[in-house]
Protein backbone atom coordinates (compact mmCIF):
# COMPACT_ATOMS: atom_id res chain seq x y z
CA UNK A 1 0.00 0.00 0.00
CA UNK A 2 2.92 2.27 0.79
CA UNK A 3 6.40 2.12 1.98
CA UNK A 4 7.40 4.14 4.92
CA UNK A 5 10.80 6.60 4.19
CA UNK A 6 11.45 9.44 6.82
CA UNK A 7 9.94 10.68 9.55
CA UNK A 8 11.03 14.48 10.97
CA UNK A 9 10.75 12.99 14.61
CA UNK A 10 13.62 13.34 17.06
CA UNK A 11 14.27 11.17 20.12
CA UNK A 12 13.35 12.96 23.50
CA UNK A 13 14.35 10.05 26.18
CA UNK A 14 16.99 8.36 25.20
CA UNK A 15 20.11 9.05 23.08
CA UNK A 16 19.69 6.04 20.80
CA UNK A 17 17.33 3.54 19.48
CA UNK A 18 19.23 0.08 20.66
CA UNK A 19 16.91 -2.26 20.80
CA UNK A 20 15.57 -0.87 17.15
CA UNK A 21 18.83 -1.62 15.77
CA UNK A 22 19.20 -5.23 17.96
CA UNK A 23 15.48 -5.94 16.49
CA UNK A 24 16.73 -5.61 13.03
CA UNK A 25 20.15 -6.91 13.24
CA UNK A 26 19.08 -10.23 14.68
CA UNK A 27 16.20 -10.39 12.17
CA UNK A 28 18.56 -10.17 9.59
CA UNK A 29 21.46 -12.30 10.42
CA UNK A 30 18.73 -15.02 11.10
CA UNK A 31 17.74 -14.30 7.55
CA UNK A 32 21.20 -14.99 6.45
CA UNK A 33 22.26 -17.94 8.24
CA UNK A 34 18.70 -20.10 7.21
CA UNK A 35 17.28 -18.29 4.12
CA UNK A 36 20.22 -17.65 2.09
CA UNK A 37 22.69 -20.30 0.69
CA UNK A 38 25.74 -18.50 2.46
CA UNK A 39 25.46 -21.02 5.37
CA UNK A 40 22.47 -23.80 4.50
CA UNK A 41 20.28 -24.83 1.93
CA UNK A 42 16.84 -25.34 1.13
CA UNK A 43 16.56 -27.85 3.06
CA UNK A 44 17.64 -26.38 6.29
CA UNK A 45 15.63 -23.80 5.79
CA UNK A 46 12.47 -25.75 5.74
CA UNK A 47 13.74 -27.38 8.92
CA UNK A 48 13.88 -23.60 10.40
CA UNK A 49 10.44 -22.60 9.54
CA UNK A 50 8.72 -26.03 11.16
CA UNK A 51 10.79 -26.07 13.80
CA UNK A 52 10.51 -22.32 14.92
CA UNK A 53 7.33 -20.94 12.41
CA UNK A 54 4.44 -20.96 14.28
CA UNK A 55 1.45 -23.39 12.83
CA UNK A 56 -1.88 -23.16 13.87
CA UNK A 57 -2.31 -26.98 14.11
CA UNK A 58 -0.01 -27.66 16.42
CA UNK A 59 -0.68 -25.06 18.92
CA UNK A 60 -4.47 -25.57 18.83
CA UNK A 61 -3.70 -29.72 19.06
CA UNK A 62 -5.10 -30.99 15.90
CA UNK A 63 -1.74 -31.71 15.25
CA UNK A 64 1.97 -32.79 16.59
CA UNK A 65 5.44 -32.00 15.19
CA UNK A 66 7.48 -34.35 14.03
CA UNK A 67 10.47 -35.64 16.91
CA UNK A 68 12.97 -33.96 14.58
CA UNK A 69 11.01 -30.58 14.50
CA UNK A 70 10.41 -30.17 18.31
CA UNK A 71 13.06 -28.40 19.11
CA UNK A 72 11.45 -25.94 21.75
CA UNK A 73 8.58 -25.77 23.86
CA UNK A 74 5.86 -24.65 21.82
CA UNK A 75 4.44 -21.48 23.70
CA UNK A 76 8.36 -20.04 22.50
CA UNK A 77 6.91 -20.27 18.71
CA UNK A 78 4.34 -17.64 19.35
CA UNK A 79 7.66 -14.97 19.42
CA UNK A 80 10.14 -17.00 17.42
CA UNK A 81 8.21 -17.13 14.14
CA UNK A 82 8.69 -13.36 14.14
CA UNK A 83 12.16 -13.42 13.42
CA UNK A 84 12.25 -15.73 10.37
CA UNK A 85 11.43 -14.69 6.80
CA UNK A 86 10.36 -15.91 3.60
CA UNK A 87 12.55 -13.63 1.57
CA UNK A 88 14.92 -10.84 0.73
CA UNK A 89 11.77 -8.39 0.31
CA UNK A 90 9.64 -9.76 3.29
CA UNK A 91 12.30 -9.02 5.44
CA UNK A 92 13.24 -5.67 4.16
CA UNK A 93 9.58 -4.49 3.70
CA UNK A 94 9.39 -5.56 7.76
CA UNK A 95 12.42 -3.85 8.76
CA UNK A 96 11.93 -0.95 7.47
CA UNK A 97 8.92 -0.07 8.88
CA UNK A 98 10.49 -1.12 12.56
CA UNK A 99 12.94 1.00 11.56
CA UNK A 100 11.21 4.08 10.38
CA UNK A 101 8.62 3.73 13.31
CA UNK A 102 9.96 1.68 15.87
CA UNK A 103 12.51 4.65 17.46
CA UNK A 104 9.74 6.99 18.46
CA UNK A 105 7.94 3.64 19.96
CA UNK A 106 10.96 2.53 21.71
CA UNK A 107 11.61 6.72 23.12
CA UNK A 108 8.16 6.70 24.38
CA UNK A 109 8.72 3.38 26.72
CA UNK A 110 12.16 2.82 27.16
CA UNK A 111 14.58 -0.43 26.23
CA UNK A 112 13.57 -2.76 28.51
CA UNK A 113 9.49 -2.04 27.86
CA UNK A 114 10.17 -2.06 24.42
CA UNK A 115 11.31 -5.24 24.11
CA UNK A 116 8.71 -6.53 25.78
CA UNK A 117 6.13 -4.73 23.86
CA UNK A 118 7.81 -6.21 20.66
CA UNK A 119 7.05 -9.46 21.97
CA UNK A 120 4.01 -9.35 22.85
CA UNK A 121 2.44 -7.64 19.79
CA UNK A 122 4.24 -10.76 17.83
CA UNK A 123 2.89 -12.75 20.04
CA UNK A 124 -0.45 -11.28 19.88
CA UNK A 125 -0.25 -11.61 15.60
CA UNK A 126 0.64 -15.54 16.00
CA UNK A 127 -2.81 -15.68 18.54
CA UNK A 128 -5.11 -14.05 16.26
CA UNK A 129 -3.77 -16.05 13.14
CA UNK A 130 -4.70 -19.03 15.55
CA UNK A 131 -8.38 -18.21 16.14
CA UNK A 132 -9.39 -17.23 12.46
CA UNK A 133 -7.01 -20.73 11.43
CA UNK A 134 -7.38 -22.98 13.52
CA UNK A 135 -6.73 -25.90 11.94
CA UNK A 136 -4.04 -24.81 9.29
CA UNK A 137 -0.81 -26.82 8.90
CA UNK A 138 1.14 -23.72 7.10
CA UNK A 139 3.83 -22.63 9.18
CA UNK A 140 3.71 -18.72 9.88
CA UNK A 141 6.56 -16.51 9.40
CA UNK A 142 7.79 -12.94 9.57
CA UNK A 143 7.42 -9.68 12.06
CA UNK A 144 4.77 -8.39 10.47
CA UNK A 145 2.70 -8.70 13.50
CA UNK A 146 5.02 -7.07 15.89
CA UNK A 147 5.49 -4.08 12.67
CA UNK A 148 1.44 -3.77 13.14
CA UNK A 149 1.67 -2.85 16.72
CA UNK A 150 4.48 -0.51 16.32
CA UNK A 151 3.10 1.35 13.58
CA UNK A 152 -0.14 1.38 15.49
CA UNK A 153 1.75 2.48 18.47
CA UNK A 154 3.51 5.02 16.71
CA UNK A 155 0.64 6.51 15.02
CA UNK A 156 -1.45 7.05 18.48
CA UNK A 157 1.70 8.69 20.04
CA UNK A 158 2.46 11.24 17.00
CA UNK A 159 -0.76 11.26 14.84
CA UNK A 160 0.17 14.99 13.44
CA UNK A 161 4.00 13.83 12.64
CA UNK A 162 4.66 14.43 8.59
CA UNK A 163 5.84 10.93 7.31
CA UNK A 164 7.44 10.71 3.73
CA UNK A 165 6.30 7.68 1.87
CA UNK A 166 5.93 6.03 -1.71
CA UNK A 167 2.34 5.95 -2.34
CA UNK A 168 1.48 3.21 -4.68
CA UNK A 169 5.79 2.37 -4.63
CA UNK A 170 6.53 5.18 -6.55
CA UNK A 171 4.77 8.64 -5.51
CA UNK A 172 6.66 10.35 -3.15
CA UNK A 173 4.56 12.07 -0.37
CA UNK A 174 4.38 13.78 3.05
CA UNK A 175 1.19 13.33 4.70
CA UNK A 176 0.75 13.27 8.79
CA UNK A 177 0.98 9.68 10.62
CA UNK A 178 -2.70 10.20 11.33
CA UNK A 179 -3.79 9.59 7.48
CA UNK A 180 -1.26 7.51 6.06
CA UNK A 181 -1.19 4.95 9.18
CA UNK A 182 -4.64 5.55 9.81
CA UNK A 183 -5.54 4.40 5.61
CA UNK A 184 -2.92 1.13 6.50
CA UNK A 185 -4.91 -0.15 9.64
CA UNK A 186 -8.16 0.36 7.65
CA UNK A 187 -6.88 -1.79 4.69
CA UNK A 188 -5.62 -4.57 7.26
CA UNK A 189 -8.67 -5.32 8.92
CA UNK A 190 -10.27 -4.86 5.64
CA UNK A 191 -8.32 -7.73 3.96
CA UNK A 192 -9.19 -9.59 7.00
CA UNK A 193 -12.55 -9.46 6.31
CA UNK A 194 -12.95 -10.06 2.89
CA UNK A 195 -9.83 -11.62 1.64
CA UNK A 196 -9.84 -14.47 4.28
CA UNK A 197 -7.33 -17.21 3.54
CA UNK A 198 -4.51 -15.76 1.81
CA UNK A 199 -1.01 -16.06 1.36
CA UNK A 200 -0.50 -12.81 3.72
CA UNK A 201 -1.80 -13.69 7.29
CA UNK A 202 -4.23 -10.29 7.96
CA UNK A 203 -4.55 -11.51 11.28
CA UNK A 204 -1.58 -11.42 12.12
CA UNK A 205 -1.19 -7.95 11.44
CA UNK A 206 -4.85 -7.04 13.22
CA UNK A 207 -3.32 -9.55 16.07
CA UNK A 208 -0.75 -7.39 16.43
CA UNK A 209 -2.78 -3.41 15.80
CA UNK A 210 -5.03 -4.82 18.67
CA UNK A 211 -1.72 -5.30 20.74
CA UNK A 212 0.13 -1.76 19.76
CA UNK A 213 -2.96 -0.23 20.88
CA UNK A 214 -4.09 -1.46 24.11
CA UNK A 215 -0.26 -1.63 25.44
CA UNK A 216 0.86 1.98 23.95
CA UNK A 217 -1.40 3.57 26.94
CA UNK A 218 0.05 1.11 29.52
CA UNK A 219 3.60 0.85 28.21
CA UNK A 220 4.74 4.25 27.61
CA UNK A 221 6.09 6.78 30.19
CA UNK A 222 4.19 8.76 32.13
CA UNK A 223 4.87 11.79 31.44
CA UNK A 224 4.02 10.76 27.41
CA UNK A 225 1.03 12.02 26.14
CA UNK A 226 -1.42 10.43 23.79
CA UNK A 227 -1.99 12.09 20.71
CA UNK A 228 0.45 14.71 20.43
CA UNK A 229 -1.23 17.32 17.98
CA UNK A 230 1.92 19.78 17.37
CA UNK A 231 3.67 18.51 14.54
CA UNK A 232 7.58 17.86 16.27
CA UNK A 233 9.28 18.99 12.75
CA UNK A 234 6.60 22.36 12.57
CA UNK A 235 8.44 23.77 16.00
CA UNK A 236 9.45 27.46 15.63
CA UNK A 237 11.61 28.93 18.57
CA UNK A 238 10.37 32.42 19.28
CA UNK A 239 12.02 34.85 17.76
CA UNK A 240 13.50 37.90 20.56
CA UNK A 241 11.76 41.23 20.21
CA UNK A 242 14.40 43.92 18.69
CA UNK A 243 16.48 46.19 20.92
CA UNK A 244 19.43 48.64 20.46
CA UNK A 245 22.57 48.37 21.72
CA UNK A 246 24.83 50.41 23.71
CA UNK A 247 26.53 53.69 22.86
CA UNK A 248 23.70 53.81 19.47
CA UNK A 249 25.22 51.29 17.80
CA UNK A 250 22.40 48.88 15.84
CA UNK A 251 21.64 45.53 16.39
CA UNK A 252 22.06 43.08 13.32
CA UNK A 253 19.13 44.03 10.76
CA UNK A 254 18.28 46.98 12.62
CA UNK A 255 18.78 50.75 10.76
CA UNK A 256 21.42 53.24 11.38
CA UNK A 257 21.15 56.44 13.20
CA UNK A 258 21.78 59.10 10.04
CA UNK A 259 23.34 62.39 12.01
CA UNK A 260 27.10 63.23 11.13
CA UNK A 261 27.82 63.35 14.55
CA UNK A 262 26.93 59.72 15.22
CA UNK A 263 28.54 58.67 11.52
CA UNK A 264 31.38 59.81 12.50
CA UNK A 265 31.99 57.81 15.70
CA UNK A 266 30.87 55.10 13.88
CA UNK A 267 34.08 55.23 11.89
CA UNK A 268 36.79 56.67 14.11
CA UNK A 269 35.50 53.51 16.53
CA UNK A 270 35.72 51.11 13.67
CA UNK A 271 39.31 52.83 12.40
CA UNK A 272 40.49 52.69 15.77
CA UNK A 273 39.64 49.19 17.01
CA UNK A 274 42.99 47.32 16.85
CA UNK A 275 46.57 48.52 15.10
CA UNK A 276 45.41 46.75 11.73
CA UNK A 277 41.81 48.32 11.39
CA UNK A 278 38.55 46.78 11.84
CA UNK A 279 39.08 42.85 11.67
CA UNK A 280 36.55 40.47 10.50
CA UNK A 281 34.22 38.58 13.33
CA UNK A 282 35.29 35.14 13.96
CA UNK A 283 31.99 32.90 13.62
CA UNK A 284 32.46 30.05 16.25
């Protein structure tokens, strides 16, 4: 629908986004050790996603893994399935929406809550996948759950925030959190309802926009508001009323005084100001 770029919104808790950058550097060197051939094969891979994916089937009992596939106990697969991915673009298209959104997110609550909430939105995603499947034997896959309660998080902290995106993939444009988030969540549950089964798991990503919103209020800090309406990036700093200096010298921008009297102590000042004549101001 679109893909998130830039967002004009600076940290105001913390100095940097850690746990951001942990999210997608695990995320991706997982993605490089079991979906690429640099370290396994196909095979391996397939092993990965049944033996960390999370299927319906299984966690529902309709169904039991294979000796060689339980590897951990299975609540762990309601948070593990979030860090594998189908592909290059699954992955990127994920990570770049935790990274575009998931600073602000992670500023509002802190490291340690943030982690948690990342968790529990992908675990959230892999629960509501569960109750509209219940019986399906196809492994689930990817962070797009825990992405849907970030962005959902995000967009309920900063609605007014200008966000540059690629409408359509290719339109570049700046629109506030409020509409282009607010058009995404709308076109999730949407797909949800009349799409159905699909190769994109909508409930995963409604799992996880349930999540990002009943935890943001919870989560964040206190002193955090809800639904900041000043745009952070639209912040002016007043600007000093004029004044006039000392001895009727002007102010930077202000006009001079036009008698002879005061002309001429304008120059004999200037002339006179060190042996080699007025020297340039050093800009620091």
């Amino acid at each position: 629908m679109f893909i998130p770029l830039h967002d004009a919104n600076y940290l105001r808790h913390i100095r940097l986004q850690y746990v951001t950058f942990a999210i997608i550097v695990v995320n991706c060197v997982i993605w490089a050790f079991f979906g690429t051939s640099l370290f396994s094969g196909e095979q391996y891979y397939r092993a990965a996603v049944y033996s960390y994916g999370f299927i319906p089937a299984v966690a529902n009992g309709y169904q039991v893994l294979p000796a060689g596939y339980d590897v951990l106990p299975y609540f762990t697969h309601y948070v593990s399935y979030a860090f594998l991915h189908n592909d290059f673009w699954h992955l990127a298209g994920n990570m770049l929406f935790i990274w575009v959104f998931g600073d602000n997110v992670e500023d509002a609550m802190g490291h340690i809550r943030f982690i948690f909430f990342f968790l529990a939105c992908a675990a959230a995603g892999a629960l509501m996948h569960s109750v509209v499947h219940p019986e399906s034997v196809t492994p689930l896959i990817g962070a797009s759950g825990a992405a849907a309660g970030i962005i959902t998080a995000y967009v309920m902290l900063h609605p007014s925030v200008k966000v540059w995106i690629l409408a359509l993939g290719r339109i570049p444009l700046r629109l506030s959190a409020l509409w282009v988030i607010g058009a995404w969540i709308v076109f999730q549950i949407g797909n949800l309802i009349i799409t159905g089964e699909d190769k994109v798991s909508w409930a995963a990503h409604v799992g996880g926009i349930i999540a990002g919103a009943v935890l943001i209020p919870i989560m964040k800090r206190r002193n955090v508001p809800l639904f900041d309406r000043k745009p952070v990036d639209e912040v002016i700093p007043p600007v000093p009323p004029p004044a006039v200096a000392e001895d009727g010298y002007p102010l930077p921008g202000q006009p001079k005084e036009s008698t002879p009297e005061i002309e001429n102590k304008h120059r004999v000042e200037d002339d006179t100001r060190s042996p080699w004549g007025r020297q340039p101001r050093r800009k620091d």
